[in-house]
PDB file of N, CA and C in Angstrom:
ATOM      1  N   UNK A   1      23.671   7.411 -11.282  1.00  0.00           N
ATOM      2  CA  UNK A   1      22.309   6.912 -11.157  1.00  0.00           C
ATOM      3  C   UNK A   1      21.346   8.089 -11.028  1.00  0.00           C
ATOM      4  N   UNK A   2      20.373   8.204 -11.398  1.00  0.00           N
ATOM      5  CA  UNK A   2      19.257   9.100 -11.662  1.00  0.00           C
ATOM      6  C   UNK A   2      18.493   9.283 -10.193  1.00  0.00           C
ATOM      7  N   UNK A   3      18.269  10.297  -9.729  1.00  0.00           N
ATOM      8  CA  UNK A   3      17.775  10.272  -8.468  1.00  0.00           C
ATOM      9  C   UNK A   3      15.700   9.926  -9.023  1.00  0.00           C
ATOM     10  N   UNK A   4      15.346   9.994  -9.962  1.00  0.00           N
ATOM     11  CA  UNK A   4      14.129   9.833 -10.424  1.00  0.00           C
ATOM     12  C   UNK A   4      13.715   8.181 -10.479  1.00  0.00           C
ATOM     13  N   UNK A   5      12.980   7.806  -9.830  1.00  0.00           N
ATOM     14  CA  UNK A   5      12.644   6.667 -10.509  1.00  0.00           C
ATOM     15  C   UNK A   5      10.965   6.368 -10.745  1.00  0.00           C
ATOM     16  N   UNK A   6      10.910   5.814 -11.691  1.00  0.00           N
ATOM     17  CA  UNK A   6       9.566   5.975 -12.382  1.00  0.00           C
ATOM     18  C   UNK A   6       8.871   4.827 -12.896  1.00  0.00           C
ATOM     19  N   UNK A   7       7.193   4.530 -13.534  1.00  0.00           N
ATOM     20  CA  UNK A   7       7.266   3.603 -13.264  1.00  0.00           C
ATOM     21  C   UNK A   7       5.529   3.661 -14.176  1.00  0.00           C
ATOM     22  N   UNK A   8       4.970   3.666 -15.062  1.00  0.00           N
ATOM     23  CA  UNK A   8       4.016   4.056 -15.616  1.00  0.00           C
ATOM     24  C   UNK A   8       4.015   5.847 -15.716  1.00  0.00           C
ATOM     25  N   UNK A   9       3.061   6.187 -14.457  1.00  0.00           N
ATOM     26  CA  UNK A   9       2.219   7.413 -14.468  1.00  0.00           C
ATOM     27  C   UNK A   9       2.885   7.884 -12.586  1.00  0.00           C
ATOM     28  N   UNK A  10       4.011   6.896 -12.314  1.00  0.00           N
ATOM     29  CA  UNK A  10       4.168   7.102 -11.036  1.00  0.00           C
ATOM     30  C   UNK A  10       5.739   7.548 -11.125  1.00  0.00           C
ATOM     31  N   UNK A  11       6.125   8.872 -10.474  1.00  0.00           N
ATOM     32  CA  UNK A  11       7.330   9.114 -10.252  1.00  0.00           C
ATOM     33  C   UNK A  11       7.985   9.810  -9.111  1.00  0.00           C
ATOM     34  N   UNK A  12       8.903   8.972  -8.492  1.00  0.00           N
ATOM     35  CA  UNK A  12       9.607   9.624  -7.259  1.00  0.00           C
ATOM     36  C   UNK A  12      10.921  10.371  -7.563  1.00  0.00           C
ATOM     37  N   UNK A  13      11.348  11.629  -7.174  1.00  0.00           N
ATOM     38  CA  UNK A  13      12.237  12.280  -7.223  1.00  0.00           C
ATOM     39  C   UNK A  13      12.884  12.130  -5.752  1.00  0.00           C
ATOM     40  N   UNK A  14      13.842  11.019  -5.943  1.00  0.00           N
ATOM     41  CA  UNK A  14      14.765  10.444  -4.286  1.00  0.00           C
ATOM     42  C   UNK A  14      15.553  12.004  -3.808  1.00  0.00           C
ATOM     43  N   UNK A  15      15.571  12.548  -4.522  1.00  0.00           N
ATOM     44  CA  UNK A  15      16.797  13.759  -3.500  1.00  0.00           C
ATOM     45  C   UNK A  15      15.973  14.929  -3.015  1.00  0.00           C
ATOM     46  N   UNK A  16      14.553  15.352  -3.874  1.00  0.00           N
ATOM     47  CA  UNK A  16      13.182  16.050  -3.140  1.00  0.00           C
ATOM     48  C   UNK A  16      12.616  15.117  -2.554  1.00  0.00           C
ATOM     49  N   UNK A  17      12.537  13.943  -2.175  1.00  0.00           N
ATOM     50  CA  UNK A  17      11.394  13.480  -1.774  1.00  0.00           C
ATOM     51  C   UNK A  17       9.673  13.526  -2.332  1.00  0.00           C
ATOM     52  N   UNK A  18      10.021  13.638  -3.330  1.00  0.00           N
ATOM     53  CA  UNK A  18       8.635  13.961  -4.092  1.00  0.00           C
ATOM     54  C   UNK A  18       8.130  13.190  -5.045  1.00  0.00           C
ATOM     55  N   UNK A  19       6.759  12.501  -5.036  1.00  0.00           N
ATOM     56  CA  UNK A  19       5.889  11.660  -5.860  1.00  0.00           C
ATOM     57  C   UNK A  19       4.887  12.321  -6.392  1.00  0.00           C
ATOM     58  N   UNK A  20       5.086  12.141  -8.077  1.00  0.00           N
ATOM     59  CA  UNK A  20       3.930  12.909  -8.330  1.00  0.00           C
ATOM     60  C   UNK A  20       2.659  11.307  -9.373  1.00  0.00           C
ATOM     61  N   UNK A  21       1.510  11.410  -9.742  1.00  0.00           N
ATOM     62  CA  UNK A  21       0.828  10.741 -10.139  1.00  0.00           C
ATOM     63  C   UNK A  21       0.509  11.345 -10.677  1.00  0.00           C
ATOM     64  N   UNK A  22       0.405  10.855 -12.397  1.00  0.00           N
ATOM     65  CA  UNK A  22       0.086  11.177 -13.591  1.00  0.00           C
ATOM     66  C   UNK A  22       0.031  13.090 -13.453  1.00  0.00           C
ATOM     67  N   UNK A  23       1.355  13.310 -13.144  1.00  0.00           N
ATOM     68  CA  UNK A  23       1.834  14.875 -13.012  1.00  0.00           C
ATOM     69  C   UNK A  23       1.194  15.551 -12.095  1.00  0.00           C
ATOM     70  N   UNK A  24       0.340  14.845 -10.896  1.00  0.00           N
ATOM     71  CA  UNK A  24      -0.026  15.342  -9.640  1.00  0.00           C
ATOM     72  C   UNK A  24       0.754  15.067  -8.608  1.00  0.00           C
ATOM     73  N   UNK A  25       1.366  16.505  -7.859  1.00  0.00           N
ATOM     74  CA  UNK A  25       2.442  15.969  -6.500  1.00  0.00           C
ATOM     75  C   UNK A  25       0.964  15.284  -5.753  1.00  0.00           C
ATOM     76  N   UNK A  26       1.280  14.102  -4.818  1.00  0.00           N
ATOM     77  CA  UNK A  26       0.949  13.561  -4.166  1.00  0.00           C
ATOM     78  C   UNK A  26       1.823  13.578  -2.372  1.00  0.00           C
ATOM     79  N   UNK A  27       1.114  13.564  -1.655  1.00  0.00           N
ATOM     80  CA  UNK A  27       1.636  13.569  -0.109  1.00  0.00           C
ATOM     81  C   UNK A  27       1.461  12.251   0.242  1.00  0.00           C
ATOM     82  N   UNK A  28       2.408  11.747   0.828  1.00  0.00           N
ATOM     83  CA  UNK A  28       2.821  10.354   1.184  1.00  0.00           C
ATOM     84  C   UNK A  28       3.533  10.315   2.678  1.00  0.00           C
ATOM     85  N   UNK A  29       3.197   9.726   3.552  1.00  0.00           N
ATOM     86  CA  UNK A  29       3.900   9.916   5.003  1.00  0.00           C
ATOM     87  C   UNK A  29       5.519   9.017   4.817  1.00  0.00           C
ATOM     88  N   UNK A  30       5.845   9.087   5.570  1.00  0.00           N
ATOM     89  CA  UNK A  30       7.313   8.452   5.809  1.00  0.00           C
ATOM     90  C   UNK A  30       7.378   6.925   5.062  1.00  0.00           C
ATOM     91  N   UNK A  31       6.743   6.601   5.771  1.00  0.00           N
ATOM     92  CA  UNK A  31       7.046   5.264   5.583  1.00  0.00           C
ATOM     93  C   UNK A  31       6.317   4.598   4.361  1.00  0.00           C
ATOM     94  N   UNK A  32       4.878   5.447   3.792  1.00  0.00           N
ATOM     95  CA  UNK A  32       4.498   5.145   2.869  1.00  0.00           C
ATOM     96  C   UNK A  32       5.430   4.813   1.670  1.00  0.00           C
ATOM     97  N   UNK A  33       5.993   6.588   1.557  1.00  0.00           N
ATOM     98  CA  UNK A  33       7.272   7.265   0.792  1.00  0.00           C
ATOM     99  C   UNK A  33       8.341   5.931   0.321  1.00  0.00           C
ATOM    100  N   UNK A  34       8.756   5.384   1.726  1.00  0.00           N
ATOM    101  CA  UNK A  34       9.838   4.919   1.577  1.00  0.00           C
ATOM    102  C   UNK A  34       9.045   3.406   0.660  1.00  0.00           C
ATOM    103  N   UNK A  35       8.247   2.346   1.181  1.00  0.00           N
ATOM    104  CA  UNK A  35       7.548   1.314   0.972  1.00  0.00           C
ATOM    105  C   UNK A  35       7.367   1.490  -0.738  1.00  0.00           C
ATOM    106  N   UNK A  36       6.840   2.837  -1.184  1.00  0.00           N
ATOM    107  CA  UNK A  36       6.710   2.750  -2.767  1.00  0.00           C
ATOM    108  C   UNK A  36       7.847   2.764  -3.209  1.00  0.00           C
ATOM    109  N   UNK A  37       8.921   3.521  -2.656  1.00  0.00           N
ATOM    110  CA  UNK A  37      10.166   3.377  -3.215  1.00  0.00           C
ATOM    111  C   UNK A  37      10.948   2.579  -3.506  1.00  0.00           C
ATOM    112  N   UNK A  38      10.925   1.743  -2.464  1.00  0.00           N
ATOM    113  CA  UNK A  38      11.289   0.639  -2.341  1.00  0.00           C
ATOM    114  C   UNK A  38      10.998  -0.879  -3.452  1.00  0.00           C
ATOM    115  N   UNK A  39       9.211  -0.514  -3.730  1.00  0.00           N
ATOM    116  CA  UNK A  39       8.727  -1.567  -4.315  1.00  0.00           C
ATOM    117  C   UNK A  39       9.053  -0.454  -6.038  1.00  0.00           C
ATOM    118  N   UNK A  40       8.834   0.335  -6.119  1.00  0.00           N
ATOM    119  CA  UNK A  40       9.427   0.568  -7.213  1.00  0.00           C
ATOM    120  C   UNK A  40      10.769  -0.083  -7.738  1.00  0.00           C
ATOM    121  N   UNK A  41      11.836   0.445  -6.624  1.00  0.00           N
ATOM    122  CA  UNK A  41      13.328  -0.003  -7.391  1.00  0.00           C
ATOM    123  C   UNK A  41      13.400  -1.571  -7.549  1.00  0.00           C
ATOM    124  N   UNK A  42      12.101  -2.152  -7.173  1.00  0.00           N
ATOM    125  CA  UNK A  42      12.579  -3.626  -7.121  1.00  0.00           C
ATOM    126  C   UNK A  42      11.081  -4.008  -8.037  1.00  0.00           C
ATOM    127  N   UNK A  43      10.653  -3.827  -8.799  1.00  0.00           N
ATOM    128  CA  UNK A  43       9.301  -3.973  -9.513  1.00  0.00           C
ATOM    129  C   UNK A  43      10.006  -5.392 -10.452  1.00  0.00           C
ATOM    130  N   UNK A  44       8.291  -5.572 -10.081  1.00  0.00           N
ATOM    131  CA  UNK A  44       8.048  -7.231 -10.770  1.00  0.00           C
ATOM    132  C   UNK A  44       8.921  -8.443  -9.660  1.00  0.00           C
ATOM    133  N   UNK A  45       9.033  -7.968  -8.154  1.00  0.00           N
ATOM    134  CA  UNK A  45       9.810  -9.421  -7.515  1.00  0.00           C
ATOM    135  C   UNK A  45       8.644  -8.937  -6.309  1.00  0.00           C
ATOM    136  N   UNK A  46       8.658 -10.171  -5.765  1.00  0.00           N
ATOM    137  CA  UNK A  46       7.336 -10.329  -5.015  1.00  0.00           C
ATOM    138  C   UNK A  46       8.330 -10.345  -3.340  1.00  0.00           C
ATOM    139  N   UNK A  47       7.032  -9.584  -2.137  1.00  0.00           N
ATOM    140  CA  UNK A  47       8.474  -9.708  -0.881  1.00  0.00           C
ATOM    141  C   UNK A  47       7.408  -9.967  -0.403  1.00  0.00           C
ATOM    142  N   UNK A  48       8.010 -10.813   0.601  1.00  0.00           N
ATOM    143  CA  UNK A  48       6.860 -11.317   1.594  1.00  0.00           C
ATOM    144  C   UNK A  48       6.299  -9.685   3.022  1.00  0.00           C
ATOM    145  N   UNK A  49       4.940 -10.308   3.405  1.00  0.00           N
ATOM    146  CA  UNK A  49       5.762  -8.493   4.548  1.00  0.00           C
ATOM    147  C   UNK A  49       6.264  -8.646   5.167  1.00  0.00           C
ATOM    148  N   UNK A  50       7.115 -10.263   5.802  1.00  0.00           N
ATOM    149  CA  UNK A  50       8.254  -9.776   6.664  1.00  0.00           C
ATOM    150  C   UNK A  50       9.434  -9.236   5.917  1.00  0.00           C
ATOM    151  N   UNK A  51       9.579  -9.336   4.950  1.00  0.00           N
ATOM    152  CA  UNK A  51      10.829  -9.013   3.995  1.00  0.00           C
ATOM    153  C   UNK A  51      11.137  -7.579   4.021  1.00  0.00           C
ATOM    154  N   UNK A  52       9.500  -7.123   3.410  1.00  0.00           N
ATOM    155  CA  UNK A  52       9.236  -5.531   3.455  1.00  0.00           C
ATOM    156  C   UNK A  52       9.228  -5.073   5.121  1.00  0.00           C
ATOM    157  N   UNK A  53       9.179  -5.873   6.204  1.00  0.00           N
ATOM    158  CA  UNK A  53       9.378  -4.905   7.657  1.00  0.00           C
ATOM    159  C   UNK A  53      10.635  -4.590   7.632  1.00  0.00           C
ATOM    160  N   UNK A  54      11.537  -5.990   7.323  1.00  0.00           N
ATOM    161  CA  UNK A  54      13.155  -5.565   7.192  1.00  0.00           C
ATOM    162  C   UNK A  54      13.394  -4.694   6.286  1.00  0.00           C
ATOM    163  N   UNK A  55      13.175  -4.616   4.751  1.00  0.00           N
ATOM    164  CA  UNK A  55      13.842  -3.532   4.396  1.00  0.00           C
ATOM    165  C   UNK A  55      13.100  -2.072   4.437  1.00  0.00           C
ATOM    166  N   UNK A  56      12.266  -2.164   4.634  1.00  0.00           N
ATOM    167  CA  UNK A  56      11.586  -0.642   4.775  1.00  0.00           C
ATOM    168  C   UNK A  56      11.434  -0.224   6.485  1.00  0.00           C
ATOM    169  N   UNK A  57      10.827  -1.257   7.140  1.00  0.00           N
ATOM    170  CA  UNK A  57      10.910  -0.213   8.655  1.00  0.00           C
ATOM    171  C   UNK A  57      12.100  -0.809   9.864  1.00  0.00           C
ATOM    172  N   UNK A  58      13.217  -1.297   9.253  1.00  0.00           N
ATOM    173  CA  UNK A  58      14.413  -1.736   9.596  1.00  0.00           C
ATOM    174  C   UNK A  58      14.156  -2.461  11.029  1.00  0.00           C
ATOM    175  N   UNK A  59      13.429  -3.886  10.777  1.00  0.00           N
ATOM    176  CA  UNK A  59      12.992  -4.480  12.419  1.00  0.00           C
ATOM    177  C   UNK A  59      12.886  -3.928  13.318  1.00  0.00           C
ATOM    178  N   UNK A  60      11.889  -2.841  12.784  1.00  0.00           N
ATOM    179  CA  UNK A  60      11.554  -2.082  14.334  1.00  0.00           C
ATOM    180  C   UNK A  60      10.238  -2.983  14.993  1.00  0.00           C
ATOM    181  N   UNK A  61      10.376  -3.739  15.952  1.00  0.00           N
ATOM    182  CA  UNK A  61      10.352  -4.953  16.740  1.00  0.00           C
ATOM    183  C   UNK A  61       8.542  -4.505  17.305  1.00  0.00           C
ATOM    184  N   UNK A  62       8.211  -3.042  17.131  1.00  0.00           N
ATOM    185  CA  UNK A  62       7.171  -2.931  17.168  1.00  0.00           C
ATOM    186  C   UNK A  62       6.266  -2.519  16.199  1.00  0.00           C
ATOM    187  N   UNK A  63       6.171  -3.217  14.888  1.00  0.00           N
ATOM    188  CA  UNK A  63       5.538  -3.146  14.222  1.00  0.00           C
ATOM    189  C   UNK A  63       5.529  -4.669  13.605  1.00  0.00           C
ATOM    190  N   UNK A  64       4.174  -5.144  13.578  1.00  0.00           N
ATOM    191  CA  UNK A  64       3.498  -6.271  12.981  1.00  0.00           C
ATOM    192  C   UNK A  64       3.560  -6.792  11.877  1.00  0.00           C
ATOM    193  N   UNK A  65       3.162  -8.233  11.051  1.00  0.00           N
ATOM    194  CA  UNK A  65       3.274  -7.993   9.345  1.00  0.00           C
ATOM    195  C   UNK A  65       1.863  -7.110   9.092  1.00  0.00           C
ATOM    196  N   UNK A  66       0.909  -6.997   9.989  1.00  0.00           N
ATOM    197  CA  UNK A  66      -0.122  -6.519   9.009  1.00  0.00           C
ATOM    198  C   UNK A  66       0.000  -4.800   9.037  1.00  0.00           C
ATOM    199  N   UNK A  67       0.875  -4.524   9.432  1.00  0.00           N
ATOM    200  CA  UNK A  67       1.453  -3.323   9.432  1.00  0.00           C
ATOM    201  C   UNK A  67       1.414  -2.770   7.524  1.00  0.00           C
ATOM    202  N   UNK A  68       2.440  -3.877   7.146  1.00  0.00           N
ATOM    203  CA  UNK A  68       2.448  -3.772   5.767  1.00  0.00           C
ATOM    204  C   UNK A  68       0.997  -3.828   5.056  1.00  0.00           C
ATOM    205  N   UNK A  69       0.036  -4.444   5.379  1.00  0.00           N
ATOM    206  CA  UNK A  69      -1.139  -4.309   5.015  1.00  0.00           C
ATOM    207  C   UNK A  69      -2.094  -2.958   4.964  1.00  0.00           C
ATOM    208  N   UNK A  70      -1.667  -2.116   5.998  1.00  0.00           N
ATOM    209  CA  UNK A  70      -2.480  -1.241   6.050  1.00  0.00           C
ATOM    210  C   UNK A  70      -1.402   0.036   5.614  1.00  0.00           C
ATOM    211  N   UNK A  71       0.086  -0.238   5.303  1.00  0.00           N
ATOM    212  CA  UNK A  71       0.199   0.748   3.981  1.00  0.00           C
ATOM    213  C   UNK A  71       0.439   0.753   2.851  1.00  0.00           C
ATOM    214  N   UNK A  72      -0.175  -0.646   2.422  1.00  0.00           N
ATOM    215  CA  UNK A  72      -0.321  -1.347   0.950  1.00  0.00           C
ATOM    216  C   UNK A  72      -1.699  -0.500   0.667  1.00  0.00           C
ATOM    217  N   UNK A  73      -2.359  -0.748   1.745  1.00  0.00           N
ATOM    218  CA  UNK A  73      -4.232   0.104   1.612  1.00  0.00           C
ATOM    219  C   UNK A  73      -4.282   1.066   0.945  1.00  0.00           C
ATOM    220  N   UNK A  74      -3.586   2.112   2.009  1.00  0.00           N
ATOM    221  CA  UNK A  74      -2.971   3.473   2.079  1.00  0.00           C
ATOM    222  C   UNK A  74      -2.425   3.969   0.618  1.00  0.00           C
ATOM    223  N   UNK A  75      -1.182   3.327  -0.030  1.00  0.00           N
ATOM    224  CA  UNK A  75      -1.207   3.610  -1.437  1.00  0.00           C
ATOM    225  C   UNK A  75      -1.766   3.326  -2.253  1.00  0.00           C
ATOM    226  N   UNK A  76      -2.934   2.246  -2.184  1.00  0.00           N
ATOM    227  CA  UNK A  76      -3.364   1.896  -3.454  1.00  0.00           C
ATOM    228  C   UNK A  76      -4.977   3.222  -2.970  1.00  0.00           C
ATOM    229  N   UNK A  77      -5.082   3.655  -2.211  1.00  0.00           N
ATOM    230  CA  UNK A  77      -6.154   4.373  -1.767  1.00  0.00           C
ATOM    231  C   UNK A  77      -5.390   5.819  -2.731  1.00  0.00           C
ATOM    232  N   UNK A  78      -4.327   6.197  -2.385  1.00  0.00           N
ATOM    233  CA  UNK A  78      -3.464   7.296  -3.330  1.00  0.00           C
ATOM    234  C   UNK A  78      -3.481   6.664  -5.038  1.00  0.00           C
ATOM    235  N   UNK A  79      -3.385   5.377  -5.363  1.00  0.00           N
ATOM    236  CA  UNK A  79      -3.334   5.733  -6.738  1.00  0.00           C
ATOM    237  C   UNK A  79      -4.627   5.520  -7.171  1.00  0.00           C
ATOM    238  N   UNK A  80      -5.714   4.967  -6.295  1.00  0.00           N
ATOM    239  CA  UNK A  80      -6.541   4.312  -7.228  1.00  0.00           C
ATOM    240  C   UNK A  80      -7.724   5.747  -7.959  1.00  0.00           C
ATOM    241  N   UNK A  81      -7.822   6.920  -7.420  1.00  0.00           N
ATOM    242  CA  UNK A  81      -8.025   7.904  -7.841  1.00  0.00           C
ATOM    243  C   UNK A  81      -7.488   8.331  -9.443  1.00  0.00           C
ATOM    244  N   UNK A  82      -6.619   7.636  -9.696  1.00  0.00           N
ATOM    245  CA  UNK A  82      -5.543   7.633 -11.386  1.00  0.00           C
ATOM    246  C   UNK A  82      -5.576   6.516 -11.853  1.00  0.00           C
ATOM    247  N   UNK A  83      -6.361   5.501 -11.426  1.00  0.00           N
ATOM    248  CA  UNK A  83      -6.426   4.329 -12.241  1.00  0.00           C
ATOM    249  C   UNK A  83      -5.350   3.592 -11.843  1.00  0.00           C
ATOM    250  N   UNK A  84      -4.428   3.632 -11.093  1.00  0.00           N
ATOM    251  CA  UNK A  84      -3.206   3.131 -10.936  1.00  0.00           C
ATOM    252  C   UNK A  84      -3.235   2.227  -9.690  1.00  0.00           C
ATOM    253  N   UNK A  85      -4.229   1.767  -8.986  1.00  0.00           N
ATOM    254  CA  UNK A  85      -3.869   1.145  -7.848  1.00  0.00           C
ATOM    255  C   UNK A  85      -3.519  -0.810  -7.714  1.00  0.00           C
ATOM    256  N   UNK A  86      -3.844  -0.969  -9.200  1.00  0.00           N
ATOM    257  CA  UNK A  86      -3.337  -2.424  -9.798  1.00  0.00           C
ATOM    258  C   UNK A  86      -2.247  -2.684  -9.470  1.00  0.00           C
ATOM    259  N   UNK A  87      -1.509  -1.526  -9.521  1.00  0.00           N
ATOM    260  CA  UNK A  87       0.219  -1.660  -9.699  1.00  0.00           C
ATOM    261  C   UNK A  87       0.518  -2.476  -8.276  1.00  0.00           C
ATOM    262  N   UNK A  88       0.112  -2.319  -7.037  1.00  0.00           N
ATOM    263  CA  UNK A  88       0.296  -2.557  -6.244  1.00  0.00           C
ATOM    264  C   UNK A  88      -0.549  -4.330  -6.176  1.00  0.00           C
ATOM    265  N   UNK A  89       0.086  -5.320  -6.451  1.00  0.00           N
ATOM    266  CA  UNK A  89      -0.199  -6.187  -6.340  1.00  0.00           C
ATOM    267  C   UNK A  89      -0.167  -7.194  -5.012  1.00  0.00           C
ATOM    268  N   UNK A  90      -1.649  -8.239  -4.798  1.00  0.00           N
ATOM    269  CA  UNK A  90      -1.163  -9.170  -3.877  1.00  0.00           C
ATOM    270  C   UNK A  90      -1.226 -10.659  -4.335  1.00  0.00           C
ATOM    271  N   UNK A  91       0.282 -10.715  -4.062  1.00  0.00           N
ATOM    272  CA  UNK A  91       0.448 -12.268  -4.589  1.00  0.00           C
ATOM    273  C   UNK A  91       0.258 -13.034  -3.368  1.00  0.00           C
ATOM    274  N   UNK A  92      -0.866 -13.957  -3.700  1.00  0.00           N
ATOM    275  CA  UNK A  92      -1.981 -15.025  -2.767  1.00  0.00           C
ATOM    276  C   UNK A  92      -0.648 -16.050  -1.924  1.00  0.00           C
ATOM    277  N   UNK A  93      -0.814 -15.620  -0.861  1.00  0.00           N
ATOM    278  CA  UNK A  93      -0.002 -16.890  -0.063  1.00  0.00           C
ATOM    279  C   UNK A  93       2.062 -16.698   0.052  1.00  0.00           C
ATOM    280  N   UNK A  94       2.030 -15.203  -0.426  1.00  0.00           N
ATOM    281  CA  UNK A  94       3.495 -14.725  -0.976  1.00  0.00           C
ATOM    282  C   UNK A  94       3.763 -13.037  -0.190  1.00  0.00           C
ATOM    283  N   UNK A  95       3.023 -12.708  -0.671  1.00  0.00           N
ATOM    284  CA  UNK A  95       3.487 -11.369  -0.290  1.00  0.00           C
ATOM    285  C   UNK A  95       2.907 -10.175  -1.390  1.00  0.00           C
ATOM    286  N   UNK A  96       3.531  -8.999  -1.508  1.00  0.00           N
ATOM    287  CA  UNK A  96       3.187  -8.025  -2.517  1.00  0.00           C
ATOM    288  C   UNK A  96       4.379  -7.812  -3.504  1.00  0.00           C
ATOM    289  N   UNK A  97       3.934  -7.157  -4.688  1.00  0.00           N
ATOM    290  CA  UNK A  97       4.817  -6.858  -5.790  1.00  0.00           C
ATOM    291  C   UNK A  97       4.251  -5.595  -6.277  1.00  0.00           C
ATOM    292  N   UNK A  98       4.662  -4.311  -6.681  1.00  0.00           N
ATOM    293  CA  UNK A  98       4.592  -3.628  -8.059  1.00  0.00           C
ATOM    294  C   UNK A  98       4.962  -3.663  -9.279  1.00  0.00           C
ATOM    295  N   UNK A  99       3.738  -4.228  -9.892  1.00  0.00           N
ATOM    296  CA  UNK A  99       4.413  -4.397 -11.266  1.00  0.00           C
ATOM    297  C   UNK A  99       3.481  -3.420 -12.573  1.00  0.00           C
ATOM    298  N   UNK A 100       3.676  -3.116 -13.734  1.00  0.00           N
ATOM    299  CA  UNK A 100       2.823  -2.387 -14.799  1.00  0.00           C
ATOM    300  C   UNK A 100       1.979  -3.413 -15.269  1.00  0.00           C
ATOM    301  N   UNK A 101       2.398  -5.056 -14.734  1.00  0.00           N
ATOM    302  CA  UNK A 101       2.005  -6.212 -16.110  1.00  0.00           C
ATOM    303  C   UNK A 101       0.801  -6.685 -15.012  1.00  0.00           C
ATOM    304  N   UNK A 102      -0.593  -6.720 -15.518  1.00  0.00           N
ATOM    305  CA  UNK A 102      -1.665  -7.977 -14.848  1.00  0.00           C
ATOM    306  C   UNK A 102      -0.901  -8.632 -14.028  1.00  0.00           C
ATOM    307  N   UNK A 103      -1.437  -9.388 -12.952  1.00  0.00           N
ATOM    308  CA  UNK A 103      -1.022  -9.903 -12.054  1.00  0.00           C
ATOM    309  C   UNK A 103      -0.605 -11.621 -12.752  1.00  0.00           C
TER     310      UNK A 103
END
């Protein structure tokens, strides 16, 4: 398996830890890091944010769903500088998805 995974103009290198946007490294905190990664390897399926507390901040019992909200913000605040902050979708009454396709 390719430690790269990619996704338009967005690419994470899993064994550096490194995201670059449209060939700009970008700085991403921990959990951001992990949250795009995450919604990358799983693009186009929609998670609710309790779904995303479990698999990204492993029920750590002190963090909220709107937790996920404010680092959904956070990346689309990183791509939307590249035109890219669509990717990060909110599906009404569901949760979030990354996908390349219109919502």
């Amino acid at each position: 398996a390719s430690d790269i995974l990619s996704a338009g103009e967005i690419a994470v290198d899993r064994s550096s830890h490194r995201v670059t946007v449209s060939g700009q490294l970008v700085s991403l905190a921990p959990r951001e890091y992990r949250l795009l990664t995450f919604l990358l390897s799983n693009q186009d399926r929609v998670y609710s944010r309790n779904q995303l507390l479990l698999y990204v901040w492993d029920r750590d019992h002190g963090v909220g769903p709107r937790t996920v909200d404010v680092h959904i913000r956070r990346l689309r605040r990183l791509l939307e500088p590249h035109g890219l902050a669509h990717y990060l979708q909110t599906v009404r009454g569901s949760g979030y998805r990354f996908s390349l396709h219109a919502g």
